[in-house]
C-alpha atoms as a PDB file:
ATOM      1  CA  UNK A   1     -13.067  19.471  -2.974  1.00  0.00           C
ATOM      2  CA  UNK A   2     -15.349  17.234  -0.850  1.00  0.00           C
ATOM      3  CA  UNK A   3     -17.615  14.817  -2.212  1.00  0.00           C
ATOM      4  CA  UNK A   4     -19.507  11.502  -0.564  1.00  0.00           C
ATOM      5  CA  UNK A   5     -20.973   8.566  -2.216  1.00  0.00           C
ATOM      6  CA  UNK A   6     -21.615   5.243  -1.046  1.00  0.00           C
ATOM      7  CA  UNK A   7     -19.241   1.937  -0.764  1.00  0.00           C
ATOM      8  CA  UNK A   8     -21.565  -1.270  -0.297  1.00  0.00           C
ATOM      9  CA  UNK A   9     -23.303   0.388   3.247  1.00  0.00           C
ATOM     10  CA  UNK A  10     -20.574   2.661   3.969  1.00  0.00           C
ATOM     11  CA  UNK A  11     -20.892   6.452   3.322  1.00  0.00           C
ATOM     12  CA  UNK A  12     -17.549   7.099   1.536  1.00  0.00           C
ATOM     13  CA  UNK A  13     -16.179  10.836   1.604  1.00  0.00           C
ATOM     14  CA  UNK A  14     -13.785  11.734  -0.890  1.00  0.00           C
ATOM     15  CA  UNK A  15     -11.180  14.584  -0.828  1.00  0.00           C
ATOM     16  CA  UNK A  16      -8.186  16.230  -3.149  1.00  0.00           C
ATOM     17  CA  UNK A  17      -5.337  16.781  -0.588  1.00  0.00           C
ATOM     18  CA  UNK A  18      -2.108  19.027  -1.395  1.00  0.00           C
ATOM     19  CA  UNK A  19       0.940  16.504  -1.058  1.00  0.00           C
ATOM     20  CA  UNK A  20       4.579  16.705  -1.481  1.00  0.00           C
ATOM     21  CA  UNK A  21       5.404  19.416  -4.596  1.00  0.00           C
ATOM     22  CA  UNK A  22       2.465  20.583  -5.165  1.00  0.00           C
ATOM     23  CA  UNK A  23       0.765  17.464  -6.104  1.00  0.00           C
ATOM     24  CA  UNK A  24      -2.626  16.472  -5.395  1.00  0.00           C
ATOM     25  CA  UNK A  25      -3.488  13.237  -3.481  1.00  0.00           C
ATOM     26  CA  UNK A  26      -7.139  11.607  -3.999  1.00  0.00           C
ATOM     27  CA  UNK A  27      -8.261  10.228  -0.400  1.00  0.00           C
ATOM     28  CA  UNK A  28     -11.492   7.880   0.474  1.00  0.00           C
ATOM     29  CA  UNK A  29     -12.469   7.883   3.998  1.00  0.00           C
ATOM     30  CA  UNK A  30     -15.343   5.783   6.040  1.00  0.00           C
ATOM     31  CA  UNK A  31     -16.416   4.549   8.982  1.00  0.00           C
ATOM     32  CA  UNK A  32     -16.408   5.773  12.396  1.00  0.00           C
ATOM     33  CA  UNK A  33     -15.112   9.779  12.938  1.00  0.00           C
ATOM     34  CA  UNK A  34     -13.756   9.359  15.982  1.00  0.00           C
ATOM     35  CA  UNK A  35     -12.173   5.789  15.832  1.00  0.00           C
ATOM     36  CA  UNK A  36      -8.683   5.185  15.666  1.00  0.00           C
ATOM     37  CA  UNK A  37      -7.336   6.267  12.416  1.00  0.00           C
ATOM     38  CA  UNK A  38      -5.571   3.514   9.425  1.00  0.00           C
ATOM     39  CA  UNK A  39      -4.307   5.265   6.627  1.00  0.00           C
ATOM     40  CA  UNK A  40      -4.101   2.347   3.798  1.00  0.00           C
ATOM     41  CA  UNK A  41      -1.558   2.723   1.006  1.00  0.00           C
ATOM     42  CA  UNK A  42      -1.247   0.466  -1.918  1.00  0.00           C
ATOM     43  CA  UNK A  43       1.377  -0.497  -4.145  1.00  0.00           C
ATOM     44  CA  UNK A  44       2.660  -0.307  -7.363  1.00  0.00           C
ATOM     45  CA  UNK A  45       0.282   0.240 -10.041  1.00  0.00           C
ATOM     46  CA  UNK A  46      -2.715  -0.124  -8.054  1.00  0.00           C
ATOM     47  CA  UNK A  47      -5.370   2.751  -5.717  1.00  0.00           C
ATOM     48  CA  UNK A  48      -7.232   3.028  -3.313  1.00  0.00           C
ATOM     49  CA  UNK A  49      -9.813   0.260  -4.478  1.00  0.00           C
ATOM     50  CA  UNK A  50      -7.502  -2.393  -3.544  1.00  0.00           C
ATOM     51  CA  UNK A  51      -8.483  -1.936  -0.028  1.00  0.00           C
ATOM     52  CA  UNK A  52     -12.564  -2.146  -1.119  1.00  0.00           C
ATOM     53  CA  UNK A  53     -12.955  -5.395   1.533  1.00  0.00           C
ATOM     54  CA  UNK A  54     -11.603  -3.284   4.409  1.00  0.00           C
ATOM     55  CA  UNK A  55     -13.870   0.218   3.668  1.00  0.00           C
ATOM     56  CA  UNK A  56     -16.858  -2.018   2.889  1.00  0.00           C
ATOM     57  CA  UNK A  57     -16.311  -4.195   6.037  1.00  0.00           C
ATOM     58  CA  UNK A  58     -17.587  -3.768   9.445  1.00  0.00           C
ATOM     59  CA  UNK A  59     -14.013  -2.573  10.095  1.00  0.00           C
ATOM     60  CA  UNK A  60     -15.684   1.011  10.276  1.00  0.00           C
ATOM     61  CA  UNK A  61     -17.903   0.482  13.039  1.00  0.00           C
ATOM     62  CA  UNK A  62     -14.895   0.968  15.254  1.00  0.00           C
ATOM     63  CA  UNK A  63     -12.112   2.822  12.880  1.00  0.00           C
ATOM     64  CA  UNK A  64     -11.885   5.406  10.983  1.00  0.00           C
ATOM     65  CA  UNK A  65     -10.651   4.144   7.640  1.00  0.00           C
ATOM     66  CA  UNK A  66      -8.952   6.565   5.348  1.00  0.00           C
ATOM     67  CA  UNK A  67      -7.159   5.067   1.958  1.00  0.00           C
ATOM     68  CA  UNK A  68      -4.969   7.271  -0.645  1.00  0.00           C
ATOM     69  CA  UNK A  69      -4.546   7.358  -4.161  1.00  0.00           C
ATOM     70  CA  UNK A  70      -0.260   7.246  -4.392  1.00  0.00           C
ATOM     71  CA  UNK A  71       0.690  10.021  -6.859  1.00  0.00           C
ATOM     72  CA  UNK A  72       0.536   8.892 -10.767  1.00  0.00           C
ATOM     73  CA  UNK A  73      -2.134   6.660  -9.660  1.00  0.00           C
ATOM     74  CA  UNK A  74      -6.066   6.851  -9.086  1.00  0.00           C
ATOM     75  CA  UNK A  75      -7.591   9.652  -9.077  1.00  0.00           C
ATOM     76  CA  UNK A  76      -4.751  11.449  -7.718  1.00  0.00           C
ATOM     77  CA  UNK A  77      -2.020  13.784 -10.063  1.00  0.00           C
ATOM     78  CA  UNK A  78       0.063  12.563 -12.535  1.00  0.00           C
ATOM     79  CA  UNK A  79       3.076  14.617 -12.879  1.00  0.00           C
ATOM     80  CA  UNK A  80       6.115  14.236 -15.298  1.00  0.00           C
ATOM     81  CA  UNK A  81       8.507  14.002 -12.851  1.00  0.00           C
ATOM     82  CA  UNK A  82       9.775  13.587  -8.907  1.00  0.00           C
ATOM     83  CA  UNK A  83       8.936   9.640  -8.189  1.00  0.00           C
ATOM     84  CA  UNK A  84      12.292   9.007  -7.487  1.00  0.00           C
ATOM     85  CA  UNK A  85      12.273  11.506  -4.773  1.00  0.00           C
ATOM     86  CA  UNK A  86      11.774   9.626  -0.780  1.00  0.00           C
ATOM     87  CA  UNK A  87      10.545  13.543   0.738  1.00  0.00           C
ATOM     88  CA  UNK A  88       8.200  13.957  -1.798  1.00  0.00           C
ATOM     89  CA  UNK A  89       6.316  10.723  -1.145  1.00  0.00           C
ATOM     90  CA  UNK A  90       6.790  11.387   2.785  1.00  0.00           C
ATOM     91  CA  UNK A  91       5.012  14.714   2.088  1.00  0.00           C
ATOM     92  CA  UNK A  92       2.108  12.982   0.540  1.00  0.00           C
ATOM     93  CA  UNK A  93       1.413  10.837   3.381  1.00  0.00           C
ATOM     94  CA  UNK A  94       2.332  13.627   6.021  1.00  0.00           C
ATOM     95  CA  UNK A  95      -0.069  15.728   3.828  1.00  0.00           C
ATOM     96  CA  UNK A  96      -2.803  13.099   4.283  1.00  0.00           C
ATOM     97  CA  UNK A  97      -2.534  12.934   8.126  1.00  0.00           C
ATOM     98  CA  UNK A  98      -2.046  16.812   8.467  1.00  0.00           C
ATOM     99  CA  UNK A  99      -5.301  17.785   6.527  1.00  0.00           C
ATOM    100  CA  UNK A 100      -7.445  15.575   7.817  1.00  0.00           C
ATOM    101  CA  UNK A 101      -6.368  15.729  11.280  1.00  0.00           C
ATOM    102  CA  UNK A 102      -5.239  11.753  11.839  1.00  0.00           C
ATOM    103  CA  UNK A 103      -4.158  11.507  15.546  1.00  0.00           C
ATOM    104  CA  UNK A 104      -1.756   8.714  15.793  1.00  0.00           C
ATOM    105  CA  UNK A 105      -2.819   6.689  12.519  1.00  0.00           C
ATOM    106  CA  UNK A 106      -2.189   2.929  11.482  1.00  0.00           C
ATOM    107  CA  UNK A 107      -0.204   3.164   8.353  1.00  0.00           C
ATOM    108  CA  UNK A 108      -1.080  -0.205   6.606  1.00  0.00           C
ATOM    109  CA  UNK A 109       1.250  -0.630   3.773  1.00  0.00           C
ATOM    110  CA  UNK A 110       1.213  -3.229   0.761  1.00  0.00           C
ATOM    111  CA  UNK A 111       3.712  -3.953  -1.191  1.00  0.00           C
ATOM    112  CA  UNK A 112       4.823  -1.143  -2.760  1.00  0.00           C
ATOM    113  CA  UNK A 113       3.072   0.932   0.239  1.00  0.00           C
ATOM    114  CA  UNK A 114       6.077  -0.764   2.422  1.00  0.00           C
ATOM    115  CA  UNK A 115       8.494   1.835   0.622  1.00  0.00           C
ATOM    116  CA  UNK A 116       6.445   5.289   0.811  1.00  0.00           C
ATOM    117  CA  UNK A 117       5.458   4.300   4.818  1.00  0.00           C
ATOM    118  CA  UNK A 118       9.956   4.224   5.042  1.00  0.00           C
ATOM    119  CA  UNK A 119       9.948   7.518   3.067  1.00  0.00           C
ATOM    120  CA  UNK A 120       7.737   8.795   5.904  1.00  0.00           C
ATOM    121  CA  UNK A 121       9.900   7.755   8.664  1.00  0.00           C
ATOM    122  CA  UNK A 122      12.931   8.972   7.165  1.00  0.00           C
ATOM    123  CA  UNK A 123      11.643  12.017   7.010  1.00  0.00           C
ATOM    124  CA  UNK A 124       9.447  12.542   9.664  1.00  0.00           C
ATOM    125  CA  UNK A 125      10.217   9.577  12.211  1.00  0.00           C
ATOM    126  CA  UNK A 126       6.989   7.419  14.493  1.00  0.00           C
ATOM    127  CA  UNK A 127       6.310  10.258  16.701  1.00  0.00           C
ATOM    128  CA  UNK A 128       2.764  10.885  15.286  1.00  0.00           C
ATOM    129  CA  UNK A 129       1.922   7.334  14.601  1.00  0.00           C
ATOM    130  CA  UNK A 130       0.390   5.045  16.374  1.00  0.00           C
ATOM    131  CA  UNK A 131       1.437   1.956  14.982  1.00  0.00           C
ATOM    132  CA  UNK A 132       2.314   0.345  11.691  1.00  0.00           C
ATOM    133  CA  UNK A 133       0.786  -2.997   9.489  1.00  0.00           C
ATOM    134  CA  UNK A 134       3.588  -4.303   6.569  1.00  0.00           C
ATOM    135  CA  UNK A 135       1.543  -6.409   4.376  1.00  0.00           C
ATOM    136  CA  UNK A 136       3.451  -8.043   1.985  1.00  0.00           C
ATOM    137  CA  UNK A 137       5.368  -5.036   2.069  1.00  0.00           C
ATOM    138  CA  UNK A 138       8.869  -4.295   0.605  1.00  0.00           C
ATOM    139  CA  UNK A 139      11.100  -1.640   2.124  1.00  0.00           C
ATOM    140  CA  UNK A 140      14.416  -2.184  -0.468  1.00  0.00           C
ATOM    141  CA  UNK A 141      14.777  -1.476  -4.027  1.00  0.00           C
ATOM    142  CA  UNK A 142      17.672  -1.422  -6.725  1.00  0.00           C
ATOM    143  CA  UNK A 143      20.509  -3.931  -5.435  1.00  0.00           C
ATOM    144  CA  UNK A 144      20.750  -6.127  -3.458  1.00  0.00           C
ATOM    145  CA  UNK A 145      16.760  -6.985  -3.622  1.00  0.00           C
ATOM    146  CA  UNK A 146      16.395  -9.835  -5.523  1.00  0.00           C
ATOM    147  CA  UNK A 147      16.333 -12.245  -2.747  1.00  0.00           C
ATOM    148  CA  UNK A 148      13.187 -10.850  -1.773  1.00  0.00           C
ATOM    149  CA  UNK A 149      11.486 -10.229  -5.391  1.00  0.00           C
ATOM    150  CA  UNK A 150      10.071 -13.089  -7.193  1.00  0.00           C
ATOM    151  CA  UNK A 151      11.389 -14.168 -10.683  1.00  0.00           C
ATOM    152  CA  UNK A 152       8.244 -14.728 -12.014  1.00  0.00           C
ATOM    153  CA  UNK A 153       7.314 -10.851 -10.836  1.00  0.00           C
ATOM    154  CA  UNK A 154      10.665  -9.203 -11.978  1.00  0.00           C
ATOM    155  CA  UNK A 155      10.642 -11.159 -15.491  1.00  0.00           C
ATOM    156  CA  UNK A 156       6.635  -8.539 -15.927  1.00  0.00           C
ATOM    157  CA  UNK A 157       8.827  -5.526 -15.782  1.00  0.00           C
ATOM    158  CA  UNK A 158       9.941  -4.970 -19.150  1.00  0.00           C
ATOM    159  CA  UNK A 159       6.279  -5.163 -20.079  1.00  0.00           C
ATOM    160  CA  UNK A 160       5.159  -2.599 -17.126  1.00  0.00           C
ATOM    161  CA  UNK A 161       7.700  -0.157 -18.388  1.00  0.00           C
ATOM    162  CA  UNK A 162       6.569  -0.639 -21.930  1.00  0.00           C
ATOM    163  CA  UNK A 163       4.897   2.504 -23.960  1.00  0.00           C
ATOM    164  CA  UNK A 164       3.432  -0.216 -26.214  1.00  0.00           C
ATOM    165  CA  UNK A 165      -0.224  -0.625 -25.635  1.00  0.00           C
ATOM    166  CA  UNK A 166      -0.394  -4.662 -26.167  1.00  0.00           C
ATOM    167  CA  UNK A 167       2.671  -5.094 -24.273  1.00  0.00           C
ATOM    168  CA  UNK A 168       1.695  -3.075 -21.054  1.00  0.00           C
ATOM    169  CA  UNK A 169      -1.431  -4.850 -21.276  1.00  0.00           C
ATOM    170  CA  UNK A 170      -0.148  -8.003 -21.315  1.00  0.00           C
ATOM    171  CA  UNK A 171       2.221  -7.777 -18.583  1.00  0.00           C
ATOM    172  CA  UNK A 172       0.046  -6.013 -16.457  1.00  0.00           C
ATOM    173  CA  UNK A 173      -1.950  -9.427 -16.643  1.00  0.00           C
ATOM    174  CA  UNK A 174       0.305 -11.275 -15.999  1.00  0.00           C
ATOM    175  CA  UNK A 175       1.367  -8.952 -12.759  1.00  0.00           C
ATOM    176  CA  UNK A 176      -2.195  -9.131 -11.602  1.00  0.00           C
ATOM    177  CA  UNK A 177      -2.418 -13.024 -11.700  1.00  0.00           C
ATOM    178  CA  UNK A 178       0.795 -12.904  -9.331  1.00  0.00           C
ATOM    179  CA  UNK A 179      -0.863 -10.805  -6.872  1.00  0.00           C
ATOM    180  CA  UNK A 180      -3.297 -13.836  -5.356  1.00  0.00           C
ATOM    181  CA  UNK A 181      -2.673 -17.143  -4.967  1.00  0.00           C
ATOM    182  CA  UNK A 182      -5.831 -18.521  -7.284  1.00  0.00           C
ATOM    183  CA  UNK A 183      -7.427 -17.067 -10.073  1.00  0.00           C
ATOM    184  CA  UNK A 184      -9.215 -13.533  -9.414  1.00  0.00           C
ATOM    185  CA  UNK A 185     -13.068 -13.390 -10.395  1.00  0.00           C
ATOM    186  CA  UNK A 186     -13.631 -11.691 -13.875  1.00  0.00           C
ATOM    187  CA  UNK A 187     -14.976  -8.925 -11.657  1.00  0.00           C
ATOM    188  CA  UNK A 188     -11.909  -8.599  -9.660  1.00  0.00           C
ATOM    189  CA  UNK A 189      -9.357  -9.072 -12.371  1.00  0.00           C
ATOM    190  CA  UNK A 190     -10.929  -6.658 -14.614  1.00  0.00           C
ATOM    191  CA  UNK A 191     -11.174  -4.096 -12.185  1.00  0.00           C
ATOM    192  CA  UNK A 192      -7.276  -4.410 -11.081  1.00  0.00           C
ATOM    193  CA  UNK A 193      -6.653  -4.280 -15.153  1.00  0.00           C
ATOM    194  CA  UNK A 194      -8.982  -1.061 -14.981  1.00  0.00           C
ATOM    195  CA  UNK A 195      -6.559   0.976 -12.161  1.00  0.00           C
ATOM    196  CA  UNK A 196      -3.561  -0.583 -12.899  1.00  0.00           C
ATOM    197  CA  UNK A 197      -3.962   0.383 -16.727  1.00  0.00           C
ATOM    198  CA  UNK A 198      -4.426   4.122 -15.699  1.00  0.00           C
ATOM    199  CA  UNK A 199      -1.134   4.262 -14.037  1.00  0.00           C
ATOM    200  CA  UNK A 200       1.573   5.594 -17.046  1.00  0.00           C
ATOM    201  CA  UNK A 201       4.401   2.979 -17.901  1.00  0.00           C
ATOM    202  CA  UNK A 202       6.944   5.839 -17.000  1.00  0.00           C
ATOM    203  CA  UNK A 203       5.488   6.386 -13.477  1.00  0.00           C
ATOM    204  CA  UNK A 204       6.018   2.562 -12.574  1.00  0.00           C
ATOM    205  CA  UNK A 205       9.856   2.693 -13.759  1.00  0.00           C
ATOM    206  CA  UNK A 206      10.652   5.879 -12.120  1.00  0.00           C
ATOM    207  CA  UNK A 207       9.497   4.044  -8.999  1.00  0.00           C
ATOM    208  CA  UNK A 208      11.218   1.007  -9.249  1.00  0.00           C
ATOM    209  CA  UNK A 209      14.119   2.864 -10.188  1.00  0.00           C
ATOM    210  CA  UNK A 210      14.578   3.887  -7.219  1.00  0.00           C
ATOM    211  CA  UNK A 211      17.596   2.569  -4.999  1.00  0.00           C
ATOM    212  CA  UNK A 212      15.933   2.407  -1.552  1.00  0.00           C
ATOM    213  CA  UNK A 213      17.261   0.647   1.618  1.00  0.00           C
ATOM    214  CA  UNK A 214      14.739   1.230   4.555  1.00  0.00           C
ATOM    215  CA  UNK A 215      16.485  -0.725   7.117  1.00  0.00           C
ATOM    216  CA  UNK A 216      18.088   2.046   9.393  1.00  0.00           C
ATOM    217  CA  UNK A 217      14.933   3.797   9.991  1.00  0.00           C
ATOM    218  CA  UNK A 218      12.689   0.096  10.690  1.00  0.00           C
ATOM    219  CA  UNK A 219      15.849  -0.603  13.097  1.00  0.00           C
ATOM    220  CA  UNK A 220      14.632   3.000  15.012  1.00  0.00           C
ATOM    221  CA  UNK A 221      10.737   2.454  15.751  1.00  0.00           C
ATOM    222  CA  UNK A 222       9.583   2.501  18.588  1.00  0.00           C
ATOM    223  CA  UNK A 223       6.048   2.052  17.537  1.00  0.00           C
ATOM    224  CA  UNK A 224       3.889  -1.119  17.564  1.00  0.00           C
ATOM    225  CA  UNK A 225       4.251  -2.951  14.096  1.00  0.00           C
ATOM    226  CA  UNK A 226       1.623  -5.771  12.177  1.00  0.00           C
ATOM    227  CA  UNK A 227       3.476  -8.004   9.856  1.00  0.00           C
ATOM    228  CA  UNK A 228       0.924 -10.052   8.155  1.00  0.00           C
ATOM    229  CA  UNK A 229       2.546 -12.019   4.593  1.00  0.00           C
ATOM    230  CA  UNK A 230       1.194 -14.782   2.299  1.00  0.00           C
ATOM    231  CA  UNK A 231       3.268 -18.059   2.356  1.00  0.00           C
ATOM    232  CA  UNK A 232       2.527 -17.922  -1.478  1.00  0.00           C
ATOM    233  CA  UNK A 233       3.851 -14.606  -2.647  1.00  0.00           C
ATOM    234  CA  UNK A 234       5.130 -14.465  -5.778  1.00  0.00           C
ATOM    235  CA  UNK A 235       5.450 -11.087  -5.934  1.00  0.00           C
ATOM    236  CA  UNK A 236       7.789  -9.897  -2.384  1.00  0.00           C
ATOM    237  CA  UNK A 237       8.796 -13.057  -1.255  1.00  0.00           C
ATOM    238  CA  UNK A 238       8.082 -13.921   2.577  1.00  0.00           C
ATOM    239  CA  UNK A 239      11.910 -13.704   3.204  1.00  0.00           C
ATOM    240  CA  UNK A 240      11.252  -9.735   2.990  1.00  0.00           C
ATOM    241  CA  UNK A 241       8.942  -9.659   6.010  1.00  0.00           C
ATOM    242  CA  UNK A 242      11.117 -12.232   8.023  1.00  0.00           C
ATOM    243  CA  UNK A 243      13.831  -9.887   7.158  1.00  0.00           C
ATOM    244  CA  UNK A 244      11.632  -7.133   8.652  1.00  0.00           C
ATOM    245  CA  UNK A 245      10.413  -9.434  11.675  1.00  0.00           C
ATOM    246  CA  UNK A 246      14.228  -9.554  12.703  1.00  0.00           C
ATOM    247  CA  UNK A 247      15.083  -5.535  12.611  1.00  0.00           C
ATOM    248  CA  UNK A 248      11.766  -4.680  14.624  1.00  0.00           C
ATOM    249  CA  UNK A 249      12.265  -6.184  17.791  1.00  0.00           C
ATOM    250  CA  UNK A 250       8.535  -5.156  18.891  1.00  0.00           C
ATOM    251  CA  UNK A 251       7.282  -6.685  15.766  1.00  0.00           C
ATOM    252  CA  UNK A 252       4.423  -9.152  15.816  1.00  0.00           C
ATOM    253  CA  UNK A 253       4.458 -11.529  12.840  1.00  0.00           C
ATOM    254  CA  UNK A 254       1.279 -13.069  10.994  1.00  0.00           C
ATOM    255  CA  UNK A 255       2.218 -15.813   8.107  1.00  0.00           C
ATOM    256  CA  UNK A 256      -0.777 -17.113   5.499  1.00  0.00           C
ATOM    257  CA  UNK A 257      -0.819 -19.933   4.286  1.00  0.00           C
ATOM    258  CA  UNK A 258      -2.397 -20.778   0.806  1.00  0.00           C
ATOM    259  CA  UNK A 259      -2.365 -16.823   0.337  1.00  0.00           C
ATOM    260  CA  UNK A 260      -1.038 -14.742  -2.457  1.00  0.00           C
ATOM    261  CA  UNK A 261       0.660 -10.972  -2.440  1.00  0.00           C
ATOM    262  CA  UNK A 262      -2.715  -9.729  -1.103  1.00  0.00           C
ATOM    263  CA  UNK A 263      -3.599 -11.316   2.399  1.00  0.00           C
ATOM    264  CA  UNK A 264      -6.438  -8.597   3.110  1.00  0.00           C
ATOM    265  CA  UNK A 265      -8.059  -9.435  -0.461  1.00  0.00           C
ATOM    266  CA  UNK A 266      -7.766 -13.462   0.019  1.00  0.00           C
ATOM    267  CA  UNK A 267      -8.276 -14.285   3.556  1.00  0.00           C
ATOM    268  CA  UNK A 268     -10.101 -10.890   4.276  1.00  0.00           C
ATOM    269  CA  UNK A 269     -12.176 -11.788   7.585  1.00  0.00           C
ATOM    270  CA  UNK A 270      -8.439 -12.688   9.617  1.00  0.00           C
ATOM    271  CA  UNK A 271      -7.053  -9.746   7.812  1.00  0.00           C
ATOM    272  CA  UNK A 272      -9.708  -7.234   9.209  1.00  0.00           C
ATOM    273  CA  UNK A 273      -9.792  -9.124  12.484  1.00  0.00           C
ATOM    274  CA  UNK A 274      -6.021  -9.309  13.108  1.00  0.00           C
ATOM    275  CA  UNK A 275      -5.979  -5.486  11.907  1.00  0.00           C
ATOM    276  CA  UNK A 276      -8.940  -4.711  14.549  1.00  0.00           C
ATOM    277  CA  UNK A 277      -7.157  -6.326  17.201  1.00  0.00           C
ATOM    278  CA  UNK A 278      -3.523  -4.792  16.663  1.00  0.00           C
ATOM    279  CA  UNK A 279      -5.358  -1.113  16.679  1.00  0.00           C
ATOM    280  CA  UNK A 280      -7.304  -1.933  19.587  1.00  0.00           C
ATOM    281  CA  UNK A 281      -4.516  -2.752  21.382  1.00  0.00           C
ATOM    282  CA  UNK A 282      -2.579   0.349  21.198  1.00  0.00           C
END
């Protein structure tokens, strides 16, 4: 199904794309056709929206800007099972670049996004890429990752894996809070509570469940990578992308200071400028 709307003065297209088992994947996509191709993919609990400043920006006068809704999230399926599975989330992205014909894409991971862009390239190495962006990405889960999770973040779990309404709730803002560095707008913070509240409690445990160690296949790019990462993340602590800044020797480095979990939402103009420059210069 194709369908367009509007996204400030960008012409958003929408799309359902088959991913990994079957599922459906939700995808957004603006500005220019035939510019070079950054597939955005959010984290935990989040969609496609979180990357609103980048596919309303004049970032699509020159690229062709295409962000997913991860499985169990969005607008994309929901089904009972298979998060803790690293091909099925590398067939959701592969899915993405196959269908809609992405010649050597920026993957720009956040957070969460960090893990399914490893899940890719453990499947299906860098060959098709054309480069990478981490942003305030993780690439480990289960043990050992606490030196690069934040208390404050890990002690909102029990709460995001609650069934109870006023508990989820709750913890979901407090989770939100942790993802900038000041306090959101009410506009902005009750639109995170919208998406995040439509992702099921179960789908964010069975993902961070998961036992994940990424490093091998980061150690084997050969592709140009973006690290960009808030000095004030509370949420993947900035030792996580200087652990990632020492296994990818081609690795170009971009610390923020006064800035949350979500650079690209709270210093957007050097976000989309650093990100315009890194595709340009591939």
């Amino acid at each position: 199904m194709n369908n367009s709307a509007t996204f400030g003065d960008m012409v958003v297209r929408s799309r359902r794309i088959r991913g990994g088992a079957g599922a459906d994947i939700h995808v957004d996509e603006t500005g220019d056709p035939s510019g070079r191709p950054v597939l955005f993919i959010h984290g935990i609990s989040q969609c496609r929206l979180a990357w609103r400043r980048q596919l309303s920006s004049g970032l699509g006068r020159d690229l062709r800007l295409v962000a997913m809704d991860l499985r169990g999230h969005g607008l994309s399926d929901r089904p009972r099972d298979g998060y803790g599975a690293s091909g099925v989330w590398a067939d959701d992205v592969r899915g993405v670049i196959t269908a809609l014909g992405l010649d050597e894409p920026i993957l720009c991971g956040w957070s969460y996004g960090g893990v399914v862009i490893g899940d890719y390239l453990k499947h299906y190495g860098d060959r098709a890429l054309g480069g990478i962006c981490f942003a305030g990405a993780v690439s480990r889960l289960g043990e050992p990752v606490m030196p690069f999770l934040g208390e404050e973040f890990v002690a909102t779990l029990p709460g995001l894996f609650a069934e109870d309404v006023s508990a989820s709730v709750a913890a979901l803002q407090a989770f939100i809070r942790l993802t900038t560095s000041t306090e959101p707008t009410p506009e902005d913070a009750y639109l995170a509570l919208g998406y995040n509240s439509v992702v099921p409690a179960g789908v964010r445990l069975a993902m961070l469940s998961r036992t994940v160690d990424h490093d091998d296949v980061l150690r084997q790019l050969t592709k140009p990578v973006l690290i960009t990462h808030g000095l004030d993340d509370k949420v993947v602590l900035p030792a996580m992308s200087e652990h990632h800044a020492l296994l990818i020797a081609q690795a170009k480095a971009s610390y923020y200071v006064n800035t949350g979990h979500s650079p690209f939402l709270e210093d957007t103009d050097r976000f989309n400028a650093e990100l315009l420059t890194f595709a340009s210069s591939l």
